[in-house]
C-alpha atoms as a PDB file:
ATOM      1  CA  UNK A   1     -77.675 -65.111 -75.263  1.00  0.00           C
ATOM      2  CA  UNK A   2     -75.446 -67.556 -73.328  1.00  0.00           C
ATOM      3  CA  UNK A   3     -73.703 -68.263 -76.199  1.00  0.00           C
ATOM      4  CA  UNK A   4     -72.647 -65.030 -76.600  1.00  0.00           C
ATOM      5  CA  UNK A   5     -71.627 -64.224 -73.673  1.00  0.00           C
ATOM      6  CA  UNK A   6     -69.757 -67.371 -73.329  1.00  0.00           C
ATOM      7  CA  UNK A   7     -67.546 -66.213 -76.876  1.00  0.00           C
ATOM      8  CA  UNK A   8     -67.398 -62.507 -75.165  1.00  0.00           C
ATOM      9  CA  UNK A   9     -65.748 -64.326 -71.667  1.00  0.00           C
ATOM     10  CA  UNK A  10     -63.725 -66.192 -74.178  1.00  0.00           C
ATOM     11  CA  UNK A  11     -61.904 -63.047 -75.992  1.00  0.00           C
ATOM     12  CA  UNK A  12     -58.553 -62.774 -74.161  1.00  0.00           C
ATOM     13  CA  UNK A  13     -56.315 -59.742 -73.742  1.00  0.00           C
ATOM     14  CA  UNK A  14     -53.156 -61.185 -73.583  1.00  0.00           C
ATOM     15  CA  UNK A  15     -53.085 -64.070 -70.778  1.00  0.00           C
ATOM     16  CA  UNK A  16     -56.075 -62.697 -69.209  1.00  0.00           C
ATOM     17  CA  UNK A  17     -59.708 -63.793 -71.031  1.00  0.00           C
ATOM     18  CA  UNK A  18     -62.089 -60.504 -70.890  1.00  0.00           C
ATOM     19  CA  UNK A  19     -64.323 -63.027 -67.846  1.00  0.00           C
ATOM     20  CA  UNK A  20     -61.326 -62.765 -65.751  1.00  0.00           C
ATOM     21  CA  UNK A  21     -60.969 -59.390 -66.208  1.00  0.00           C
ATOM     22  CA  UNK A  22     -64.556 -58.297 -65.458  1.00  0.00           C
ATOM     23  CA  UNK A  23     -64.794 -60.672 -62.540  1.00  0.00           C
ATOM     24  CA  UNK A  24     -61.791 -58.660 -61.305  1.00  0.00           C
ATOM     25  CA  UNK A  25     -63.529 -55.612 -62.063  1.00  0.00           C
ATOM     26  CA  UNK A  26     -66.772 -56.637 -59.807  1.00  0.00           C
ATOM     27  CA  UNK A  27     -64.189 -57.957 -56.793  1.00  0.00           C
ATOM     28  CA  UNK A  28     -62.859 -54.717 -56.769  1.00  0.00           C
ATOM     29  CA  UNK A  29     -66.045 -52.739 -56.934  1.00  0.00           C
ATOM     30  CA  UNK A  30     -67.072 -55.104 -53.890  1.00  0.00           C
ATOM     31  CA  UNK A  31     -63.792 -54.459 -52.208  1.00  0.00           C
ATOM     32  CA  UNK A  32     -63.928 -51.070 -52.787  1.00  0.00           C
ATOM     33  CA  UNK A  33     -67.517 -50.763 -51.157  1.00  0.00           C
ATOM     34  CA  UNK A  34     -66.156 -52.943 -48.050  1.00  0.00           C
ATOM     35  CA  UNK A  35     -63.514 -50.488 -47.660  1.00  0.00           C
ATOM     36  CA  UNK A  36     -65.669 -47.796 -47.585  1.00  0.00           C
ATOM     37  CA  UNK A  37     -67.929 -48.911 -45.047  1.00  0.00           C
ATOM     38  CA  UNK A  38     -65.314 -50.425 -42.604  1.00  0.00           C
ATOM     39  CA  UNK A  39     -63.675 -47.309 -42.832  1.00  0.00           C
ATOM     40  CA  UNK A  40     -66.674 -45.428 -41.917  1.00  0.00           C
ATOM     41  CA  UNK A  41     -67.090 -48.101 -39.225  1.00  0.00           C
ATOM     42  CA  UNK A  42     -63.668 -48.154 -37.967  1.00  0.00           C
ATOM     43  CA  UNK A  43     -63.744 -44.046 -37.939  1.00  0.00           C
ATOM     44  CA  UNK A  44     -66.665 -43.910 -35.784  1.00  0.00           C
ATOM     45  CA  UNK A  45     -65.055 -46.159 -32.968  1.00  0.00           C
ATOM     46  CA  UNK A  46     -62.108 -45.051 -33.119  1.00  0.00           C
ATOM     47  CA  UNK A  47     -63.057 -41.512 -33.188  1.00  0.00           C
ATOM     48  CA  UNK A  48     -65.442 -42.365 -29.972  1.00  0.00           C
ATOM     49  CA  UNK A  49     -62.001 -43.510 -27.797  1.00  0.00           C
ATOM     50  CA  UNK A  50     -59.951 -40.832 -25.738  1.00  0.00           C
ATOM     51  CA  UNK A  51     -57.148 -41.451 -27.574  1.00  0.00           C
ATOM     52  CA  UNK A  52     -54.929 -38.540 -28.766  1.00  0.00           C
ATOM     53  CA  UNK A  53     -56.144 -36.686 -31.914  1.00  0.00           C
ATOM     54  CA  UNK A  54     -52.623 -37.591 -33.228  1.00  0.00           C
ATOM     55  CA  UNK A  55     -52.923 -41.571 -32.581  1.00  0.00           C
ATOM     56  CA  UNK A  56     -56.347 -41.731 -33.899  1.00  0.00           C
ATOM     57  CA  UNK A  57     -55.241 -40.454 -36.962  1.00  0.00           C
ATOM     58  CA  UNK A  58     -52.461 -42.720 -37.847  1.00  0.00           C
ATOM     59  CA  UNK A  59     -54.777 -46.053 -36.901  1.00  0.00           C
ATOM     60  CA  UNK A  60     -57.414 -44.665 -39.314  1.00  0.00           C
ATOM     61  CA  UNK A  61     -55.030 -44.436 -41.785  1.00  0.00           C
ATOM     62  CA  UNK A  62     -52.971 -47.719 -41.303  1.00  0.00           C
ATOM     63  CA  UNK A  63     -56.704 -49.469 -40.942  1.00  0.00           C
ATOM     64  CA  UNK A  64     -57.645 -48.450 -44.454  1.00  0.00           C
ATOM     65  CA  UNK A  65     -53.976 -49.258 -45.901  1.00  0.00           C
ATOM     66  CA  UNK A  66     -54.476 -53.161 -44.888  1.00  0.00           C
ATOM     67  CA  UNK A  67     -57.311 -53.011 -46.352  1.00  0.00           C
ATOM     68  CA  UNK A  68     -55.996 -52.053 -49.043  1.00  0.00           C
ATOM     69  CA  UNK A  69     -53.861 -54.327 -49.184  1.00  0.00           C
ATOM     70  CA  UNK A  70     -56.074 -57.370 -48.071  1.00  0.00           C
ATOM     71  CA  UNK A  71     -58.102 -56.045 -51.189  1.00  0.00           C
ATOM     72  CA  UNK A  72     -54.977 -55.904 -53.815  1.00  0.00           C
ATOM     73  CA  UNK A  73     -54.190 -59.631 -52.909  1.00  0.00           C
ATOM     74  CA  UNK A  74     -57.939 -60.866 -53.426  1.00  0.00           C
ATOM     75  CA  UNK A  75     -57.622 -58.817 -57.267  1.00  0.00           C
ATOM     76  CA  UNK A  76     -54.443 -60.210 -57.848  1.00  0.00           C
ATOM     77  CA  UNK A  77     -55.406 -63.734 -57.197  1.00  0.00           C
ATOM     78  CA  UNK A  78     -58.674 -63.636 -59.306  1.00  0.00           C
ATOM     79  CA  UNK A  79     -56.204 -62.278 -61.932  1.00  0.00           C
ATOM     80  CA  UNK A  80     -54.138 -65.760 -61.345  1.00  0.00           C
ATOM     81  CA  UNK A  81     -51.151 -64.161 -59.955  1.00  0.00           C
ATOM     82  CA  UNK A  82     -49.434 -66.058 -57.506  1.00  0.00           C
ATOM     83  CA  UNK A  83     -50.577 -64.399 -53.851  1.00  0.00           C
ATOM     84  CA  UNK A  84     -48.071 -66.530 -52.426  1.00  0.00           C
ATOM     85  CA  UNK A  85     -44.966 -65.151 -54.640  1.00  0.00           C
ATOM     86  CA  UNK A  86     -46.608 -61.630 -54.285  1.00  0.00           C
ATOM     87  CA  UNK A  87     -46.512 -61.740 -50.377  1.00  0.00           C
ATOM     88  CA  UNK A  88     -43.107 -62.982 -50.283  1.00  0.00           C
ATOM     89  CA  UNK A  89     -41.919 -59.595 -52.741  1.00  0.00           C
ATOM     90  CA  UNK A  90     -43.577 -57.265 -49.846  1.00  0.00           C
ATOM     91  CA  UNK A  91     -42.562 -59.060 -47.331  1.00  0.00           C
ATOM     92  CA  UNK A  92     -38.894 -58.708 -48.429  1.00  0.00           C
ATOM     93  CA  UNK A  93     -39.635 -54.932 -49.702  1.00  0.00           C
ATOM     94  CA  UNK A  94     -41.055 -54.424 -45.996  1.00  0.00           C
ATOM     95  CA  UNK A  95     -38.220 -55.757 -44.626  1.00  0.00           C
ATOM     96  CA  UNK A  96     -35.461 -53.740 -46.402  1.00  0.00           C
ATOM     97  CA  UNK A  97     -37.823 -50.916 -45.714  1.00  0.00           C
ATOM     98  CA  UNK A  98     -37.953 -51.036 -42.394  1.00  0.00           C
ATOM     99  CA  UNK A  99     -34.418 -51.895 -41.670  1.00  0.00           C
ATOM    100  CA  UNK A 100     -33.527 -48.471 -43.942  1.00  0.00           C
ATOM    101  CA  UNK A 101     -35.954 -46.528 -41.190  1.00  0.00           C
ATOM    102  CA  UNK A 102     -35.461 -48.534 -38.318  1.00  0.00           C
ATOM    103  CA  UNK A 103     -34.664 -45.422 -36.032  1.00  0.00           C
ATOM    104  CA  UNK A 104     -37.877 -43.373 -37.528  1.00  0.00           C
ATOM    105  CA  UNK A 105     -39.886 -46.823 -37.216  1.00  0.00           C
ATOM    106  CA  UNK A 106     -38.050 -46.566 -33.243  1.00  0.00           C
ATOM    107  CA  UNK A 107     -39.939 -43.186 -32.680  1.00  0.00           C
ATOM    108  CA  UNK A 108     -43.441 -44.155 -34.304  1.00  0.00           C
ATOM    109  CA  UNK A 109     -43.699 -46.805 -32.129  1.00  0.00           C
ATOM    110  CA  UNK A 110     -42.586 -44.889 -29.344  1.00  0.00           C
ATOM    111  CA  UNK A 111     -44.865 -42.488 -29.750  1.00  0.00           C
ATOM    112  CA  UNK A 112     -47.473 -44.729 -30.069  1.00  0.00           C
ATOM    113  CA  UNK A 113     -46.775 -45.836 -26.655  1.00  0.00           C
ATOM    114  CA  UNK A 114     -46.634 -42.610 -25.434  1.00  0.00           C
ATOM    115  CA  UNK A 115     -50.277 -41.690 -26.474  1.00  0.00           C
ATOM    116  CA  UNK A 116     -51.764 -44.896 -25.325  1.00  0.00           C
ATOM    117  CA  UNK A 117     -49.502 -44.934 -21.815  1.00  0.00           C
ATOM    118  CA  UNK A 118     -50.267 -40.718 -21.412  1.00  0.00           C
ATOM    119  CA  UNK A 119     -47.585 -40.959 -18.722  1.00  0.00           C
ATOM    120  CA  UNK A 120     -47.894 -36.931 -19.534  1.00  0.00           C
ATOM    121  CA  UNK A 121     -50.328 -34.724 -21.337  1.00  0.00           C
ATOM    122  CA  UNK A 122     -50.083 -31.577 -23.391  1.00  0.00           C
ATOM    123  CA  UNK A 123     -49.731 -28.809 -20.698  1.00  0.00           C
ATOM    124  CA  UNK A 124     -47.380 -31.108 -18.042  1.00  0.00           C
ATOM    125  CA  UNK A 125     -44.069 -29.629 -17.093  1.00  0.00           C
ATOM    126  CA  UNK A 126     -41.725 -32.927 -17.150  1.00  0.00           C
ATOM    127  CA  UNK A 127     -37.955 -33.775 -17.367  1.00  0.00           C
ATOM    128  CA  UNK A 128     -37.360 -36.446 -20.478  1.00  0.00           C
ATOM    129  CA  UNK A 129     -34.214 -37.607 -19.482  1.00  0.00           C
ATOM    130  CA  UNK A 130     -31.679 -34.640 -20.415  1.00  0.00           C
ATOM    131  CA  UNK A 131     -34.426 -32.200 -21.105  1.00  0.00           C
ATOM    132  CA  UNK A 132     -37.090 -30.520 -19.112  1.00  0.00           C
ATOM    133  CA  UNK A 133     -40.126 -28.265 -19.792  1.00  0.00           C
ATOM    134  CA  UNK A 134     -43.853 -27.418 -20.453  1.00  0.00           C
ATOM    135  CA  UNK A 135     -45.027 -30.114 -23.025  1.00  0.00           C
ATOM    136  CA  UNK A 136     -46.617 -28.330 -25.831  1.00  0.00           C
ATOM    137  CA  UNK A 137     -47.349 -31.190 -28.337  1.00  0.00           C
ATOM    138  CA  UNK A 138     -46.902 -35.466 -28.286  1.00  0.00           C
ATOM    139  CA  UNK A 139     -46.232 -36.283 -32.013  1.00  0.00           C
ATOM    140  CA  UNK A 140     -46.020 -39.737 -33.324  1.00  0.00           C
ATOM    141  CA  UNK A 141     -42.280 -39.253 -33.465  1.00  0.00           C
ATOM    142  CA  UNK A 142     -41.443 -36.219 -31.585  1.00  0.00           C
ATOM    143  CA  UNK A 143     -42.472 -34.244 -28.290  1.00  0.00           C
ATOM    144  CA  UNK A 144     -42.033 -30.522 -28.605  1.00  0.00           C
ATOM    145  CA  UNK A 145     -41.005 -29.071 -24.965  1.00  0.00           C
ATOM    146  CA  UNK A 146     -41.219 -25.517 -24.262  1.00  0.00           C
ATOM    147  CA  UNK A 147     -38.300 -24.594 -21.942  1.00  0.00           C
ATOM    148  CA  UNK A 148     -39.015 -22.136 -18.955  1.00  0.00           C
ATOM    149  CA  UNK A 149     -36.724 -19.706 -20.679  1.00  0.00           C
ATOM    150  CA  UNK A 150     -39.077 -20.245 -23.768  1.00  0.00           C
ATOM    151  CA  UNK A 151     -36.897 -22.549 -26.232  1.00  0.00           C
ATOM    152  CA  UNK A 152     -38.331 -25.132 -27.977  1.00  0.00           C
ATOM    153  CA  UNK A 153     -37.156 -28.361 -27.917  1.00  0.00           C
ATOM    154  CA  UNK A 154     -38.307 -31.693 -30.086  1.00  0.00           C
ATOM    155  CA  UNK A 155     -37.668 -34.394 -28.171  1.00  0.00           C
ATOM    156  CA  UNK A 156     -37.656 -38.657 -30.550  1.00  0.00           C
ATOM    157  CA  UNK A 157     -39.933 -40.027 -29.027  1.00  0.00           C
ATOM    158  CA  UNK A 158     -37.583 -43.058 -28.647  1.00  0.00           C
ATOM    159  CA  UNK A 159     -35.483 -41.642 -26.676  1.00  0.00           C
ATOM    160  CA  UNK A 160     -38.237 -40.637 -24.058  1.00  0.00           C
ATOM    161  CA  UNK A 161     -39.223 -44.397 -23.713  1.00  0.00           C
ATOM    162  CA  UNK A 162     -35.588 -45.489 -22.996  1.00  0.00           C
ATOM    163  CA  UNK A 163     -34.991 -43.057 -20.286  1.00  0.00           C
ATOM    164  CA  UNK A 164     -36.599 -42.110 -16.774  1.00  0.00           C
ATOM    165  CA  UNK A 165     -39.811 -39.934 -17.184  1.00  0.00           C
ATOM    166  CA  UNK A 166     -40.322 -37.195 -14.303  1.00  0.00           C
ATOM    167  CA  UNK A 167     -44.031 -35.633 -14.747  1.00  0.00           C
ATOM    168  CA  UNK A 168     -44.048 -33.027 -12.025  1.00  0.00           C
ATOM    169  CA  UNK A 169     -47.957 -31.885 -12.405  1.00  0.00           C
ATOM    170  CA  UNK A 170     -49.656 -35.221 -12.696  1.00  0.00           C
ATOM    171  CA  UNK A 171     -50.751 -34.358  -9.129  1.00  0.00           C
ATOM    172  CA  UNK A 172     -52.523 -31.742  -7.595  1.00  0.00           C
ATOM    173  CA  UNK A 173     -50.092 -31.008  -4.724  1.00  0.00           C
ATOM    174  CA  UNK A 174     -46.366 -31.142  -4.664  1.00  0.00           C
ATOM    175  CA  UNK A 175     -43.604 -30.892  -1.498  1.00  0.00           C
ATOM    176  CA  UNK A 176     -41.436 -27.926  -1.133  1.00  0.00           C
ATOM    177  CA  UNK A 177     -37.915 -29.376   0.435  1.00  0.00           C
ATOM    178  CA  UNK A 178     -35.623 -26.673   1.288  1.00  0.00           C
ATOM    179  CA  UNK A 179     -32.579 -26.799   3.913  1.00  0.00           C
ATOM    180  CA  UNK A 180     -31.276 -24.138   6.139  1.00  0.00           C
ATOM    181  CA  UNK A 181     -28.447 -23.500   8.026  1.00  0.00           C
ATOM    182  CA  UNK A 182     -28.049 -22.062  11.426  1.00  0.00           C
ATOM    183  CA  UNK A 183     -25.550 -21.076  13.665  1.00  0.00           C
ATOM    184  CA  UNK A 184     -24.739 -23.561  16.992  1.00  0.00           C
ATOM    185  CA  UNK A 185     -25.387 -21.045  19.289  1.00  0.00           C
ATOM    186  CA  UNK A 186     -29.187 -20.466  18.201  1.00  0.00           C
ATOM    187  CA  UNK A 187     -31.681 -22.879  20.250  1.00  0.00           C
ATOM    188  CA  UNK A 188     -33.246 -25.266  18.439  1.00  0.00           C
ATOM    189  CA  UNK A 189     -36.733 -23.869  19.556  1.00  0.00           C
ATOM    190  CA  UNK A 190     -36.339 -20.663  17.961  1.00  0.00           C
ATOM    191  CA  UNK A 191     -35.031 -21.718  14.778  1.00  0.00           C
ATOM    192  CA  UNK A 192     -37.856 -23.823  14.817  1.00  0.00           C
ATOM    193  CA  UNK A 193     -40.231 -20.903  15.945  1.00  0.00           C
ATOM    194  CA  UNK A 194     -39.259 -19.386  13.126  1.00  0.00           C
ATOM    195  CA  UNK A 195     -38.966 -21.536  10.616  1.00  0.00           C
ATOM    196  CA  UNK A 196     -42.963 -22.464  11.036  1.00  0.00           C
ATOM    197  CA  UNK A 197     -43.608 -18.243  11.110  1.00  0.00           C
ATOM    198  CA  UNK A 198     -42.110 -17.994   7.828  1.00  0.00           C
ATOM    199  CA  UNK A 199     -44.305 -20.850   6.398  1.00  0.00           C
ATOM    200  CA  UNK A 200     -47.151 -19.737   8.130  1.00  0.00           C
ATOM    201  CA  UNK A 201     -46.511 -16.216   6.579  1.00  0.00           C
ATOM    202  CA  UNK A 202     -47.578 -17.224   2.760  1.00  0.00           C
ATOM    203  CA  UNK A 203     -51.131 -18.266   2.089  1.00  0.00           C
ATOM    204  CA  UNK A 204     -49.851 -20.470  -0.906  1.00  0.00           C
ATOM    205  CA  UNK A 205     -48.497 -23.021   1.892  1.00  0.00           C
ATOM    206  CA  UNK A 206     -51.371 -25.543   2.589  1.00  0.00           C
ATOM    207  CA  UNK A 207     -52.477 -25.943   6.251  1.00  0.00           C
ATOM    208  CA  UNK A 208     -53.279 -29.798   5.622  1.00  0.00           C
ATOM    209  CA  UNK A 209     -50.729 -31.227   5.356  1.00  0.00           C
ATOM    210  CA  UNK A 210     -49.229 -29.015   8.188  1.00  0.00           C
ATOM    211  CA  UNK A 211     -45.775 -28.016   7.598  1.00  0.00           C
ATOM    212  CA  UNK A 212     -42.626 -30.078   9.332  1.00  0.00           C
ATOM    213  CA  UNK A 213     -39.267 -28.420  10.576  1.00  0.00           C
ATOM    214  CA  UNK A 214     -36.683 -30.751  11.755  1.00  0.00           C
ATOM    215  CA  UNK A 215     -33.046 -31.447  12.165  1.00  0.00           C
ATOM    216  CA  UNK A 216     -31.356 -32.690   8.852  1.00  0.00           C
ATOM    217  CA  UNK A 217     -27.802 -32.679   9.714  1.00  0.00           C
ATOM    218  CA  UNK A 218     -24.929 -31.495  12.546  1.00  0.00           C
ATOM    219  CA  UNK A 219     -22.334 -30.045  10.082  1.00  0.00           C
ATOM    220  CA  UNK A 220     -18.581 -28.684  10.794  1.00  0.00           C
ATOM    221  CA  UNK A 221     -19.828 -24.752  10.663  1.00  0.00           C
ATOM    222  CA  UNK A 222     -23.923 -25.165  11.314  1.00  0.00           C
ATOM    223  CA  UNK A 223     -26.699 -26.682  12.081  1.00  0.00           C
ATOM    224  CA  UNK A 224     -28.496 -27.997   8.679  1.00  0.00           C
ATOM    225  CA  UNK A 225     -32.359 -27.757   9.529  1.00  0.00           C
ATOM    226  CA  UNK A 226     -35.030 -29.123   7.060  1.00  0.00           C
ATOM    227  CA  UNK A 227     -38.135 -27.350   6.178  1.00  0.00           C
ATOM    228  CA  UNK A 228     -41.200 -29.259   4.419  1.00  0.00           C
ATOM    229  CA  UNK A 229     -44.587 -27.539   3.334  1.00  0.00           C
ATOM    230  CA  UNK A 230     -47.057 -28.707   0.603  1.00  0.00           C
ATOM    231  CA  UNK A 231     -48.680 -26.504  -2.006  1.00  0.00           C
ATOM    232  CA  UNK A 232     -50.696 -26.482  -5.160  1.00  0.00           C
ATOM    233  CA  UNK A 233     -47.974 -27.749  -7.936  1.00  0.00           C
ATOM    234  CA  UNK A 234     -48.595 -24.326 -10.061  1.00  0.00           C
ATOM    235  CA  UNK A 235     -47.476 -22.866  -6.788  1.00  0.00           C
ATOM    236  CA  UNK A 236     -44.090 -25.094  -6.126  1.00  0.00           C
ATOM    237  CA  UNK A 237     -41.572 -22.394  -7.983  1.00  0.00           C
ATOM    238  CA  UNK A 238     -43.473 -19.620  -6.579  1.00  0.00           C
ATOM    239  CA  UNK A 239     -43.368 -20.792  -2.943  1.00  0.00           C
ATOM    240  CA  UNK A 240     -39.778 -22.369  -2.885  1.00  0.00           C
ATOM    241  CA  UNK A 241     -38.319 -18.427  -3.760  1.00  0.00           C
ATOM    242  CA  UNK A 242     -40.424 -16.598  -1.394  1.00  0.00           C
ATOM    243  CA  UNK A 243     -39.698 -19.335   1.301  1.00  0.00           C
ATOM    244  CA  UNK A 244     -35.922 -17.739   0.859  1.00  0.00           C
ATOM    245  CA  UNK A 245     -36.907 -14.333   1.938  1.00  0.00           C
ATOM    246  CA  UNK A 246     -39.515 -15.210   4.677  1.00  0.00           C
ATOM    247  CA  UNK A 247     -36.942 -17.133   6.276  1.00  0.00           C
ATOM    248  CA  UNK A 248     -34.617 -14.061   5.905  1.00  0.00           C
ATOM    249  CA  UNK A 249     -36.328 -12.095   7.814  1.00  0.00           C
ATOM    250  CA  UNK A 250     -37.704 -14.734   9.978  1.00  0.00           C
ATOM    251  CA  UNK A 251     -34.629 -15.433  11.699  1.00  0.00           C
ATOM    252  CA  UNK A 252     -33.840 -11.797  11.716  1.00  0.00           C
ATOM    253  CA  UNK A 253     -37.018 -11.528  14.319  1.00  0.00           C
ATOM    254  CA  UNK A 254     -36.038 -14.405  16.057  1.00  0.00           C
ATOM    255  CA  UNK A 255     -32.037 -13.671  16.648  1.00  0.00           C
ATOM    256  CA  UNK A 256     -31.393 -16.388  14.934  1.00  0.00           C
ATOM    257  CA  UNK A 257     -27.682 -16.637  12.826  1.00  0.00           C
ATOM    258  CA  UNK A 258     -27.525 -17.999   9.508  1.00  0.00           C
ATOM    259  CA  UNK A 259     -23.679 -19.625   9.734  1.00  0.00           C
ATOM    260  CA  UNK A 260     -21.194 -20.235   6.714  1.00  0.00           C
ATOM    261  CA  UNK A 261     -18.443 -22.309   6.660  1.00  0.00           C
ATOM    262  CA  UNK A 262     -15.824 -21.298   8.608  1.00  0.00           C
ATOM    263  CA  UNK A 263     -12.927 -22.547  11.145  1.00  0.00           C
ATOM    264  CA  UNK A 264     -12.567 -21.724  14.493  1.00  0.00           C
ATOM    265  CA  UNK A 265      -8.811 -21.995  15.875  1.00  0.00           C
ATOM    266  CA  UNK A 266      -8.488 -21.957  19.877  1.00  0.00           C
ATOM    267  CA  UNK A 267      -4.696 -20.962  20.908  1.00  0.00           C
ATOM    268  CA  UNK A 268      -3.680 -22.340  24.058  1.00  0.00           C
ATOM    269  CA  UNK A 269      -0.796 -20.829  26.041  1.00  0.00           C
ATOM    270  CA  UNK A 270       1.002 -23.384  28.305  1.00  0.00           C
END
């Protein structure tokens, strides 16, 4: 029986004896049952993280594809091919590769950051640089922005990490700023008077932190006075329009002028 077994290892096909072949055979049956259960394995944790649905796709993918690959160079060198010759091919082939893609390799990387960083989330209105809007999706190479006159824009993802990032509903509570103009000859106690009535007026305004009026600026034609409330960030657009109107017809109730620019000439007769 070992005889013939030892004339059946012996038959060659080609360079390669049929023993060299079949132990190839069994590595790659082992491989291929490794694979399967690190896969499974690396699934499972991966699949336990918080990362984006997105992310933990592509790392169970490039998992399995080294591998793969780990597995290919194993077979190859029970087949007697030269690993070393074989890993300096790729390695060129990887490099041409990804010098041919370098901007699409730019953005996948990118993105990757992104999803591990989350310095936004699906559902955050931000400004990317250029661009601002409702995010409705972070790819691995492009985020899609929804505009608030509803266009759609797909923003690389490399371009996001090279500029400033402004995520305006990370937090729960944002600052309205808003500026306002009165004449010289109001007092400054009832433009303030009614400045705090017409933030007092909507219930979107927060209480805590209280709202702050104060002197921003002496100007040629007015007086520039500042205006500061705080309100739920879902609220900000709503409250800084209706802030223009309360203050309307605040100041109408309180005689106070809004100014414009103008010049006064004085004529003196000598």
């Amino acid at each position: 029986m070992t005889e013939f077994f030892d004339k059946l290892s012996s038959i060659k096909l080609g360079d390669l004896s049929l023993g060299t072949l079949l132990s190839a055979l069994v590595i790659f049956i082992v491989c291929y049952i490794a694979i399967r259960f690190l896969n499974k394995a690396a699934g499972k944790l991966i699949g336990k993280s918080r990362m984006e649905a997105s992310l933990k796709s592509f790392l169970t993918s490039a998992v399995k594809a080294v591998l793969w690959i780990i597995a290919a160079l194993i077979i190859a060198d029970s087949l007697g091919i030269p690993v070393t010759s074989l890993v300096a091919l790729i390695s060129v082939v990887g490099l041409a590769l990804s010098l041919s893609i370098q901007g699409l390799l730019g953005n996948l990387f990118s993105g990757i950051t992104l999803l591990v960083t989350k310095p936004f989330v699906v559902g955050d209105y931000v400004e990317l640089g250029s661009c601002a809007g409702t995010v409705r999706s972070i790819g691995l190479f492009y985020t899609v922005l929804l505009t608030p006159d509803n266009k759609v824009i797909s923003v690389p993802n490399g371009d996001i990490t090279s500029a400033k990032i402004e995520n305006y509903s990370s937090e729960e509570l944002r600052r309205v700023d808003m500026s306002f103009g009165a004449d010289y000859g109001c007092t400054t106690e009832s433009v303030f008077a009614a400045l705090i009535e017409a933030a007092q007026s909507d219930d979107r305004i927060l209480k805590d932190p209280a709202p702050f009026v104060g002197i921003s600026a002496y100007n040629a034609s007015d007086v520039q006075y500042a205006l500061r409330v705080w309100c739920k960030s879902a609220d900000y657009w709503g409250v800084h329009f209706a802030l223009n109107e309360l203050v309307r017809q605040s100041f109408e109730r309180h005689g106070v002028t809004m100014s414009y620019e103008h010049l006064e000439v004085h004529i003196s007769e000598k």
